[in-house]
Every structure is written in structure tokens, then in C-alpha cells.
Protein backbone atom coordinates (compact mmCIF):
# COMPACT_ATOMS: atom_id res chain seq x y z
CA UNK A 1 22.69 -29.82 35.01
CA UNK A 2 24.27 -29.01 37.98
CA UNK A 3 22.30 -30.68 40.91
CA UNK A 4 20.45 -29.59 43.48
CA UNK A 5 19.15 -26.92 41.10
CA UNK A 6 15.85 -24.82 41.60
CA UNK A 7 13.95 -25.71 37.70
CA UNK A 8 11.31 -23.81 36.41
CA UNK A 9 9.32 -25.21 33.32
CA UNK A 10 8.93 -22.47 31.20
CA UNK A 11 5.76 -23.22 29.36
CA UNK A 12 3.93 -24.27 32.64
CA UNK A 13 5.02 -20.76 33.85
CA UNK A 14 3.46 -18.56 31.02
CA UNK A 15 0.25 -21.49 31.33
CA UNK A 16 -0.21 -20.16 34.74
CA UNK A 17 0.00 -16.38 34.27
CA UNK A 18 -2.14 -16.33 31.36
CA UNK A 19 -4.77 -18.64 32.92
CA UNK A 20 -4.71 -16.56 36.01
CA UNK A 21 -5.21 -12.55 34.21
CA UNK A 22 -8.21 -14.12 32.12
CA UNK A 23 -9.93 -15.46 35.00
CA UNK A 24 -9.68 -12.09 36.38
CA UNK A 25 -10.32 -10.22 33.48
CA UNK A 26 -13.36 -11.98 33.31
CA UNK A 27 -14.34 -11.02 36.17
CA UNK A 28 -13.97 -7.79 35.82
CA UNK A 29 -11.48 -7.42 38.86
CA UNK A 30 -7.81 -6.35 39.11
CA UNK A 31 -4.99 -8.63 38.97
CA UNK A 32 -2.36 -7.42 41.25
CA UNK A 33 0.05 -10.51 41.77
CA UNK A 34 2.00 -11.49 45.19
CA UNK A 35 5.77 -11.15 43.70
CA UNK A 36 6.90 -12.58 47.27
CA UNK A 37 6.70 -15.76 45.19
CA UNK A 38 8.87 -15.73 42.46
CA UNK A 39 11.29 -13.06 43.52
CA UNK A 40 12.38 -13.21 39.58
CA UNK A 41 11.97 -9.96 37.71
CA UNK A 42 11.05 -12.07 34.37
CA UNK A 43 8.33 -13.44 35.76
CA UNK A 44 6.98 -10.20 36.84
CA UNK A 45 7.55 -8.75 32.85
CA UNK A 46 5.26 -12.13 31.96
CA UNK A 47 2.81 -11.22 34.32
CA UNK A 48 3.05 -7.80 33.34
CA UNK A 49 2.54 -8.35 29.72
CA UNK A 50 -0.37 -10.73 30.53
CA UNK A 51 -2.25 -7.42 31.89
CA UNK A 52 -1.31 -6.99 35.69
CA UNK A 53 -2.80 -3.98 37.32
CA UNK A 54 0.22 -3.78 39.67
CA UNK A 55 2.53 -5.95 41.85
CA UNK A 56 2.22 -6.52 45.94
CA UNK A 57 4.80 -7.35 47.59
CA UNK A 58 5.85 -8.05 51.38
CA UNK A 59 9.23 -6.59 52.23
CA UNK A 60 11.21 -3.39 51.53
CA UNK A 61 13.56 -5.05 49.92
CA UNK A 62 10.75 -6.69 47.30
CA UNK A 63 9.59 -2.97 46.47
CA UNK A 64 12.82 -1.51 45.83
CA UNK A 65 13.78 -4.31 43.37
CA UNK A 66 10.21 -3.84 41.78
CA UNK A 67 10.70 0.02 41.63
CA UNK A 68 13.96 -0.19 40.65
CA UNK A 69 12.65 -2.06 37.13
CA UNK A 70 10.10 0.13 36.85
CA UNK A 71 7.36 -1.03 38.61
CA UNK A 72 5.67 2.05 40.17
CA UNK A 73 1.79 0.72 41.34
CA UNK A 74 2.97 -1.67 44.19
CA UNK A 75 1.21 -2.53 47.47
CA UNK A 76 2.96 -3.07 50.42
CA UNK A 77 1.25 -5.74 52.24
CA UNK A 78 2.74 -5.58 55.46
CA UNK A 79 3.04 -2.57 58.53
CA UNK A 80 5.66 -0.12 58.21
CA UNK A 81 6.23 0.09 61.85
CA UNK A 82 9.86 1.31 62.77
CA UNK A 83 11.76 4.25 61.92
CA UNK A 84 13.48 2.49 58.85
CA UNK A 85 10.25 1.06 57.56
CA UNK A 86 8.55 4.80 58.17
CA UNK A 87 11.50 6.31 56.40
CA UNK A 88 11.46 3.33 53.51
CA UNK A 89 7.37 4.11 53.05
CA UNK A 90 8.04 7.65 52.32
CA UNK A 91 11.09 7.07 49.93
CA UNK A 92 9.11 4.09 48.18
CA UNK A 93 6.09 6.77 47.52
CA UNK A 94 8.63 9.55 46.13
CA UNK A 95 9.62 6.67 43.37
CA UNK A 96 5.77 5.88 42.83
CA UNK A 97 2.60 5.03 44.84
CA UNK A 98 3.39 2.55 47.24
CA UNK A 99 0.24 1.43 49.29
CA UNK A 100 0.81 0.36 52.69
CA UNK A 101 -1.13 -2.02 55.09
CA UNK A 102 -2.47 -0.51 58.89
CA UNK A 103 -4.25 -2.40 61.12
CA UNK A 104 -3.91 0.59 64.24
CA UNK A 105 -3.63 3.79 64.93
CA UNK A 106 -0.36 3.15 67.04
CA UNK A 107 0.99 2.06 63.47
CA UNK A 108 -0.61 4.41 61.54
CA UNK A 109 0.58 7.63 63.87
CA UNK A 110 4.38 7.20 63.52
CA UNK A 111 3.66 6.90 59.49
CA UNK A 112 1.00 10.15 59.22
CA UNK A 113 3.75 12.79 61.52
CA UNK A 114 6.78 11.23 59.35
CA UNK A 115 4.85 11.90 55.95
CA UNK A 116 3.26 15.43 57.23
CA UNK A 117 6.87 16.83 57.87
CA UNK A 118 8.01 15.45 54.58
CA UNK A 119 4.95 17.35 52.89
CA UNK A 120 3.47 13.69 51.59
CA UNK A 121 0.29 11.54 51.69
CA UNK A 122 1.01 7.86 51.41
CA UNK A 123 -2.10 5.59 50.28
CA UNK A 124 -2.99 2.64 52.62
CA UNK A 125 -5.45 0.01 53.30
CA UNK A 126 -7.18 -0.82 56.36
CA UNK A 127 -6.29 -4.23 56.57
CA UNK A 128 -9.40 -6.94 57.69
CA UNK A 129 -8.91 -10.35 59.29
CA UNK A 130 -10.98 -12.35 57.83
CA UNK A 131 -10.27 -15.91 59.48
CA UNK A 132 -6.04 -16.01 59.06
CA UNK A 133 -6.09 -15.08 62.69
CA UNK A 134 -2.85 -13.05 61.74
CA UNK A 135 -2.42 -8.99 61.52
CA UNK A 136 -5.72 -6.87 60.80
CA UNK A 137 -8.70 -6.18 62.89
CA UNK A 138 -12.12 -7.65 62.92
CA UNK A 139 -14.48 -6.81 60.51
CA UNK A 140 -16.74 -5.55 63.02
CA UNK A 141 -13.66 -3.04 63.92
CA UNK A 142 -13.00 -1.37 61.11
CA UNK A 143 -15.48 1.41 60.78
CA UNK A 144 -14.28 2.58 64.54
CA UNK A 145 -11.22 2.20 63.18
CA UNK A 146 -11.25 4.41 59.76
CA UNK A 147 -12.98 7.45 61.22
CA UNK A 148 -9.78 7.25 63.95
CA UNK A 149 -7.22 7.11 61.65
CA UNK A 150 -9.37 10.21 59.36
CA UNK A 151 -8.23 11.89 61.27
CA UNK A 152 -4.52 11.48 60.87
CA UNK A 153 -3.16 14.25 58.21
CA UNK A 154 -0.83 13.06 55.66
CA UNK A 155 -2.25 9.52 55.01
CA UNK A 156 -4.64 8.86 52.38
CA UNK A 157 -7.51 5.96 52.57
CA UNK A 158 -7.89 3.96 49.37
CA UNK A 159 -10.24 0.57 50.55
CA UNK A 160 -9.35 -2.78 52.42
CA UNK A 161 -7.46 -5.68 52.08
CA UNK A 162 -7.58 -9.32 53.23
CA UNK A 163 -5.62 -12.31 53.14
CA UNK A 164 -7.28 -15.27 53.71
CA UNK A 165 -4.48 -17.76 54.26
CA UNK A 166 -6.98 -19.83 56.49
CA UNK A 167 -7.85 -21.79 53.26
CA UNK A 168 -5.16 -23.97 53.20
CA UNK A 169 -6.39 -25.30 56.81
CA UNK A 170 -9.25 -26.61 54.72
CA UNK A 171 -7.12 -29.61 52.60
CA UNK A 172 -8.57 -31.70 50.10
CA UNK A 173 -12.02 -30.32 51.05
CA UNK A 174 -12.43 -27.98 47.87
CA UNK A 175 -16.44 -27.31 48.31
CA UNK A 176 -15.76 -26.42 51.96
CA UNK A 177 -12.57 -23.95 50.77
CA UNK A 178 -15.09 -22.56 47.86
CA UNK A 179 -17.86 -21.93 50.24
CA UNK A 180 -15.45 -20.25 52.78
CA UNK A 181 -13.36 -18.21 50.22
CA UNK A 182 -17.15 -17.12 49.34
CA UNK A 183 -17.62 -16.07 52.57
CA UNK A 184 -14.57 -13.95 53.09
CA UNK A 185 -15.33 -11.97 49.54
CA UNK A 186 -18.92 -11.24 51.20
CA UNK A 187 -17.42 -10.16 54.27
CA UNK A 188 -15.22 -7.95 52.61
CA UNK A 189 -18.09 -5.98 50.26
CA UNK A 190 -19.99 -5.82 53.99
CA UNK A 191 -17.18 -4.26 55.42
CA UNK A 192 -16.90 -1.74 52.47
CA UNK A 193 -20.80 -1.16 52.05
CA UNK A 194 -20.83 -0.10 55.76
CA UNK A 195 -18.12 2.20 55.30
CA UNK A 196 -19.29 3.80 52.23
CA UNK A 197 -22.72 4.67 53.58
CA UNK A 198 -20.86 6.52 56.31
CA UNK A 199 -19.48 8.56 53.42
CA UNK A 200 -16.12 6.83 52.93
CA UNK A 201 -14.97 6.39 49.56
CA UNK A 202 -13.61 2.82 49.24
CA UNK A 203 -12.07 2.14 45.86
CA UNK A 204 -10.18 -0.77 47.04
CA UNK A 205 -11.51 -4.06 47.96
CA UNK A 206 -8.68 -6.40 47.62
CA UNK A 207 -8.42 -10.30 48.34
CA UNK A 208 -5.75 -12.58 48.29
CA UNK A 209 -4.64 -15.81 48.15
CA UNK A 210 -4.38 -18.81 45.39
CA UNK A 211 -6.85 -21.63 46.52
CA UNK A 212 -9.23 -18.68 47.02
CA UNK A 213 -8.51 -17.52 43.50
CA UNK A 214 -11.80 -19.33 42.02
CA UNK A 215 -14.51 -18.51 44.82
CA UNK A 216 -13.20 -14.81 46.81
CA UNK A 217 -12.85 -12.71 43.57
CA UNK A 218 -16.09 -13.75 42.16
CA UNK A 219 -17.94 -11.95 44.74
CA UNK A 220 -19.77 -9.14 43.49
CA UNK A 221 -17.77 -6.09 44.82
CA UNK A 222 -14.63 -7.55 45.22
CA UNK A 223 -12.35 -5.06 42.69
CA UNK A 224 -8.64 -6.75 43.52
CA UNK A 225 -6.92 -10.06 43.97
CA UNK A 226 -3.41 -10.58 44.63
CA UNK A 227 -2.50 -14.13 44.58
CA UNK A 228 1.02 -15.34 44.57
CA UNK A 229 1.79 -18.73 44.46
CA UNK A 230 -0.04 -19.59 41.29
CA UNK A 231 2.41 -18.35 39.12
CA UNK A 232 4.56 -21.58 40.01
CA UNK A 233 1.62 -23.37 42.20
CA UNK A 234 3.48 -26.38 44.66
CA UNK A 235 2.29 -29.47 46.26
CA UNK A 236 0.26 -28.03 48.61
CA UNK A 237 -2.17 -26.60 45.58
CA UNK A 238 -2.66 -30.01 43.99
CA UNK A 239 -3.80 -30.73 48.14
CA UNK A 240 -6.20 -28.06 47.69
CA UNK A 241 -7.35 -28.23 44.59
CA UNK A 242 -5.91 -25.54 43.07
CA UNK A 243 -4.05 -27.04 40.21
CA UNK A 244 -3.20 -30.49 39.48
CA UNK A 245 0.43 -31.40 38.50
CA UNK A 246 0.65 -30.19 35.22
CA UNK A 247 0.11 -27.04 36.54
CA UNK A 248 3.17 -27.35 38.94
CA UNK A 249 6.21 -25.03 36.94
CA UNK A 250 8.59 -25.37 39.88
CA UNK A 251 10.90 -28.44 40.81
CA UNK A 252 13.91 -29.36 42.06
CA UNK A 253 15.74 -31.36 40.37
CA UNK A 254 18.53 -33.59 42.43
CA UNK A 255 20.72 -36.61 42.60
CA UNK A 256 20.80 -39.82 44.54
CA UNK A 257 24.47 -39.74 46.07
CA UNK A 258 24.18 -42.92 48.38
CA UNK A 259 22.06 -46.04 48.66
CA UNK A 260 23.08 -47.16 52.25
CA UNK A 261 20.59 -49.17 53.42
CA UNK A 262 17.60 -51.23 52.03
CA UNK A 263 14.89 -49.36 51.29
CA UNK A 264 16.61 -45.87 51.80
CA UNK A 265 18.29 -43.64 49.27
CA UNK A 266 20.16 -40.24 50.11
CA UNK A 267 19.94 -37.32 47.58
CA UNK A 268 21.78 -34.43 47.95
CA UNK A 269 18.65 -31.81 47.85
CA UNK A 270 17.93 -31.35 52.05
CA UNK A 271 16.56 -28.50 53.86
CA UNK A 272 18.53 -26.14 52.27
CA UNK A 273 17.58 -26.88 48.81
CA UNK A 274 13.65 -27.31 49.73
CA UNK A 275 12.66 -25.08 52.95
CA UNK A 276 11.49 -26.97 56.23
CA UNK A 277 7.79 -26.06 55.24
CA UNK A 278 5.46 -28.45 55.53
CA UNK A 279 2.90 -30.05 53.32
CA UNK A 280 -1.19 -28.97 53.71
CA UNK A 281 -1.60 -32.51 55.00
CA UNK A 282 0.58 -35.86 55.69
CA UNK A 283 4.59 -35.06 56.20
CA UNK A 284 7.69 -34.62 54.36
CA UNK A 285 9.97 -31.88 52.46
CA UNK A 286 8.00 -32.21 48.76
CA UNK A 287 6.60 -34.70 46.49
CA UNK A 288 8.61 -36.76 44.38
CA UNK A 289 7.72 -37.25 40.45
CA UNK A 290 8.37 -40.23 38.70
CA UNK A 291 9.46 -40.31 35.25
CA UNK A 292 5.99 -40.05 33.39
CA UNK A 293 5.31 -36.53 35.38
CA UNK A 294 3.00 -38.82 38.31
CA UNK A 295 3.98 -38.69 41.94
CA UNK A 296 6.29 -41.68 42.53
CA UNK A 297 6.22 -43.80 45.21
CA UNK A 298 8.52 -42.39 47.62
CA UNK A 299 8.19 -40.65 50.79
CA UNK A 300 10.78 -37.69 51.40
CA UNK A 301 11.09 -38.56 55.10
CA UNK A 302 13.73 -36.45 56.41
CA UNK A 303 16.27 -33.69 55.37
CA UNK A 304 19.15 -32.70 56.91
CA UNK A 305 20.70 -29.45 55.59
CA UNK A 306 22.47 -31.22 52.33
CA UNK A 307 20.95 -34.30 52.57
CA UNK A 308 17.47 -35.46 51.43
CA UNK A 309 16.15 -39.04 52.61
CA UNK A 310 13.51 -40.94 50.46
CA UNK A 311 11.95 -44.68 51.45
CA UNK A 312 8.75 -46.48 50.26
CA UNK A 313 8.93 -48.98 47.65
CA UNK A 314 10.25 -46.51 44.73
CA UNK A 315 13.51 -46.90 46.43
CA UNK A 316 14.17 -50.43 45.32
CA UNK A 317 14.43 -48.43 41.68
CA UNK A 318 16.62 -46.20 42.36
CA UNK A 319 20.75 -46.19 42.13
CA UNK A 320 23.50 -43.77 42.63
CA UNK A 321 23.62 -40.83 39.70
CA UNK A 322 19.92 -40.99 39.30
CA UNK A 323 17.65 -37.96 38.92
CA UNK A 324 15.24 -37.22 40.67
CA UNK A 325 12.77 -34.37 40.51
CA UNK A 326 10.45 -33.06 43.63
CA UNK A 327 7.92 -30.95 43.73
CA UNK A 328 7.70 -28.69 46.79
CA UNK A 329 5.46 -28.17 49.62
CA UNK A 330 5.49 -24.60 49.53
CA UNK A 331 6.60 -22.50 46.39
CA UNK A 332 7.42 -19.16 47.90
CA UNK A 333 9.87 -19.95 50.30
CA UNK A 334 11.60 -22.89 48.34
CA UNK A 335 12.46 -19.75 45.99
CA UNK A 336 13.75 -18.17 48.75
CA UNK A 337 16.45 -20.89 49.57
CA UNK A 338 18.26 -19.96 46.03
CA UNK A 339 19.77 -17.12 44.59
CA UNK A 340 18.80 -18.33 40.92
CA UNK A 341 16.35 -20.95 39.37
CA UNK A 342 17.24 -22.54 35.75
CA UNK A 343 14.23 -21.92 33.29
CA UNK A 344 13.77 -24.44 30.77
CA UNK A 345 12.06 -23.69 27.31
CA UNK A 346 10.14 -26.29 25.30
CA UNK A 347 13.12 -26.54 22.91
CA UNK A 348 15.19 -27.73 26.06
CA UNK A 349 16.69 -24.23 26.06
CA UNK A 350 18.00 -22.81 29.87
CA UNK A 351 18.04 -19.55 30.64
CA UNK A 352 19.79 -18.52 34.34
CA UNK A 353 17.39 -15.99 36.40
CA UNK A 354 18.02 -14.48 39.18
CA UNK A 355 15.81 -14.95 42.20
CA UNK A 356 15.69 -10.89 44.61
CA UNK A 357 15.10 -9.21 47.43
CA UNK A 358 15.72 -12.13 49.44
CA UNK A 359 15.88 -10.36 51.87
């Protein structure tokens, strides 16, 4: 193949979506999957076909692809502050029902006048910060909070949502990440509880994230989960204890083009081909695989924007023409880097798909 090249490992892929809806399904809770990840409208069919209640996504650009396959239960996890994004949130909702994220009333205002003029309601979900540290209010806020914004016509409440993105920061300590991801799901059904004996209905309590797929969702009263990066899962999931390798779909495979200097060898997969996102913990651009499917012993030290450099003692192995395949730090915006990924069947088949909505 044509190197660098984003690879996806078929059977890994379908491994990961099936895995993933029975968890949930056992559970009893939703499945609504982060498509921010693999930007690849087959993958959303799989996950579709595996029993998906519904995509989220994080961009307009990620919802109108997803409506424009058909797609038509989406939440849009992000604030549609600005006239285009107020003008895009009523569109979206005339194609299907497009929840939004608010976090304010000086978001929420702009949204409610746009949609009463239009004659609308768009759904949204008070959105809770729940350690990230990122958008969303306190969970101590948001009753205050929902009886202002009750009082803004032409939106419609449906629950809360979280993303707890704060359990990466927890690394190789998985009963520490459990016992937090615990804690955000109970935080979340406090939240809701409160509300609901105020008289709100609250339909939607809805979690995110992939290390917190095995602890947040198995909170009593938890009804949603929308994790993303499992679908491929990345280096930074075998940190956290999310996966191990074999659970790793995504790769890219590259070339060495140059052996300069001892114990250095050039590939032609840099920042460009791999994202400059770092791993959970240590350094580098990804984790390199050696041939039995292990990680190899070789430290991707440095990229420029073509140019990968490895060291360590693997190097002594390698020569000019070799293949190498890495595993990346970060799934979601490796994808992002490429406009297509090569999927490879057990039967060494390749079919081309096309990665979306990149922006």
C-alpha cells in the first residue's frame, strides 16, 4: 500500500462496536456514539446496525453529513452561539431533532428568539461539569439555572449531559478512574433527582466518554452514554485501561525512508500523518508495533510535518523500505489528519472510506 496510509482493521472495528452496544444493552441504557471519532459514514451504519439509539456529534459540519445519510436523532454536543450556529440549529431541527448543549442563558437567549420567530422548539440539554473543568456549570448551578432558561419560549428541556474527559488525567490508575467515573454517574442522577422533585421532567441523563464506559453508565439512573473513541480505541486507552492492543482497529502504517545516523531511523509518517497530540503519560507521536502485534522497542521521538523519527534499540533492526505500523496517541484527531482510511477485511480485502465533516 501506499504509505503513510491511515489502516483500519476491519474485524477489530465490528469487535469494538458490538462489544460496546451489549455492554449497554445490558445495562439497560442508550448507546448514542461520539461520531467526532471516526468521521466515516460506514462505521456509523455498523454502529447503527449493532443497535445505536442515535449519533452525537460536535460540529455543524458532523450533523449535516449525519443528516444528510439519514441520521435524524443526533445530539449536538457543543453551544450554538453565533448567528450561523443559531441559524444551523434551526435548519438541523427542520431535517430531524437535533439536541443542542447550553450551559447559559446568554447562549440560550439568542437560540429561544431565533426559534420563536421561526415558529420552532429545539430540544437541549443543560450541560453539567462534572470535573473536565471545560464548558457547563456546576452541579450545584443547574437547578438556578433550568427554572431561568423555563422561561425562554421556543426551547424545549429534555435532561443533562456530561463529559467527563477528566479521566484520562487519571493514567494507568484504573480503580482510581472506576471509582471517579462512579462518582460523576452519581453526580449526574443527584443533579436530575433534584430537578425532578422541583417538577422538571428529565428524560435525559447522558454521560460520556470511553475509559468511563465501564464505571459512569452503570450508575443507576444514568439512561445515555455517548462514547467515541472506542470504536477504534488508541494508545492512550491501553494507558487507561480501556482496551488492550488487540482492541486497537486504527494504525498507521509507514515506511522507513532514511537510516542516517546510528540508532535513528526516519519514516515518512510526521505530524501530519499522526496529529501533535500527546500520549496519557510519557512522550511521543504513537506507539510503534512490532511484527507479532506487541509494542516494539522504539520511541517515536520527534515529528516534523513529513517526517517521523524513531530511536531505542529497535532501530538497530530496521532498514530502508521497511514497514512499520504505529498506533496513535489519540484516535479522533489522527482521523482528522486524512481525508480517507484503508479498511482491511480478514481475507486481506481493502476497501477505501472516506473520512467527513472535517471540518
Amino acid at each position: 500500500m501506499p504509505t503513510p496510509a491511515l489502516v483500519v482493521d476491519r474485524a477489530v472495528l465490528e469487535h469494538n462496536i458490538a462489544d460496546m452496544a451489549r455492554r449497554m444493552r445490558d445495562l439497560g441504557v442508550d448507546l448514542r456514539p461520539h461520531w467526532k471519532t471516526s468521521k466515516m459514514v460506514e462505521a456509523a451504519h455498523l454502529q447503527e446496525q449493532a443497535g445505536c439509539a442515535g449519533f452525537t456529534c460536535a460540529t455543524p459540519a458532523e450533523v449535516e453529513c449525519l443528516l444528510d445519510h439519514g441520521y435524524t436523532d443526533l445530539t449536538w454536543a457543543h453551544q450554538p452561539v453565533g448567528p450561523s450556529k443559531v441559524a444551523f440549529a434551526l435548519a438541523a431541527n427542520r431535517r430531524g431533532r437535533v439536541r443542542v448543549a447550553l450551559d447559559s442563558v446568554e447562549a440560550a437567549a439568542p437560540l429561544s428568539k431565533a426559534a420563536v420567530d421561526a415558529g420552532m422548539a429545539v430540544p437541549y440539554l443543560i450541560e453539567v461539569d462534572t470535573g473536565l473543568g471545560r464548558a457547563g456549570v456546576a452541579p450545584d448551578q443547574v437547578f438556578e439555572l433550568a427554572g431561568r432558561m423555563a422561561g425562554l419560549a421556543g426551547l424545549e428541556f429534555e435532561g443533562i449531559i456530561t463529559h467527563a474527559g477528566h479521566l484520562s488525567g487519571f493514567g494507568s490508575d484504573r480503580s482510581s478512574l472506576e471509582d471517579e467515573g462512579r462518582a460523576v454517574g452519581r453526580t449526574m442522577v443527584g443533579v436530575a433527582q433534584t430537578l425532578r422533585e422541583a417538577g422538571f421532567q428529565v428524560p435525559v441523563v447522558s454521560v460520556g466518554s470511553t475509559p468511563g464506559s465501564t464505571s459512569t453508565p452503570a450508575v443507576s439512573g444514568i439512561t445515555e452514554a455517548r462514547p467515541g473513541t472506542y470504536v477504534f480505541n488508541d494508545a492512550n486507552q491501553v494507558t487507561l485501561g480501556s482496551t488492550d492492543l488487540s482492541g486497537c482497529a486504527l494504525t498507521v502504517a509507514t515506511r522507513v525512508v532514511s537510516t542516517p545516523r546510528p540508532g535513528e531511523a526516519i519514516i515518512d509518517a510526521g505530524s501530519k500523518s499522526m496529529s501533535s497530540d500527546g500520549p496519557t503519560s510519557g512522550a511521543g507521536f504513537g506507539r510503534v508495533l512490532s511484527e507479532d502485534g506487541s509494542y516494539a522497542d522504539l520511541e517515536f521521538f520527534k515529528a516534523n510535518e513529513e517526517h517521523g523519527f524513531l530511536r531505542g534499540p529497535g532501530v538497530r533492526t530496521l532498514r530502508v523500505d521497511d514497514l512499520v505500523r504505529i498506533v496513535p496517541n489519540h484516535a479522533c484527531t489522527t482521523v482528522n489528519m486524512w481525508s480517507r482510511a484503508l479498511v482491511v477485511g480478514e481475507e486481506g480485502d481493502i476497501e477505501e472510506w472516506k473520512v467527513r465533516a472535517r471540518r
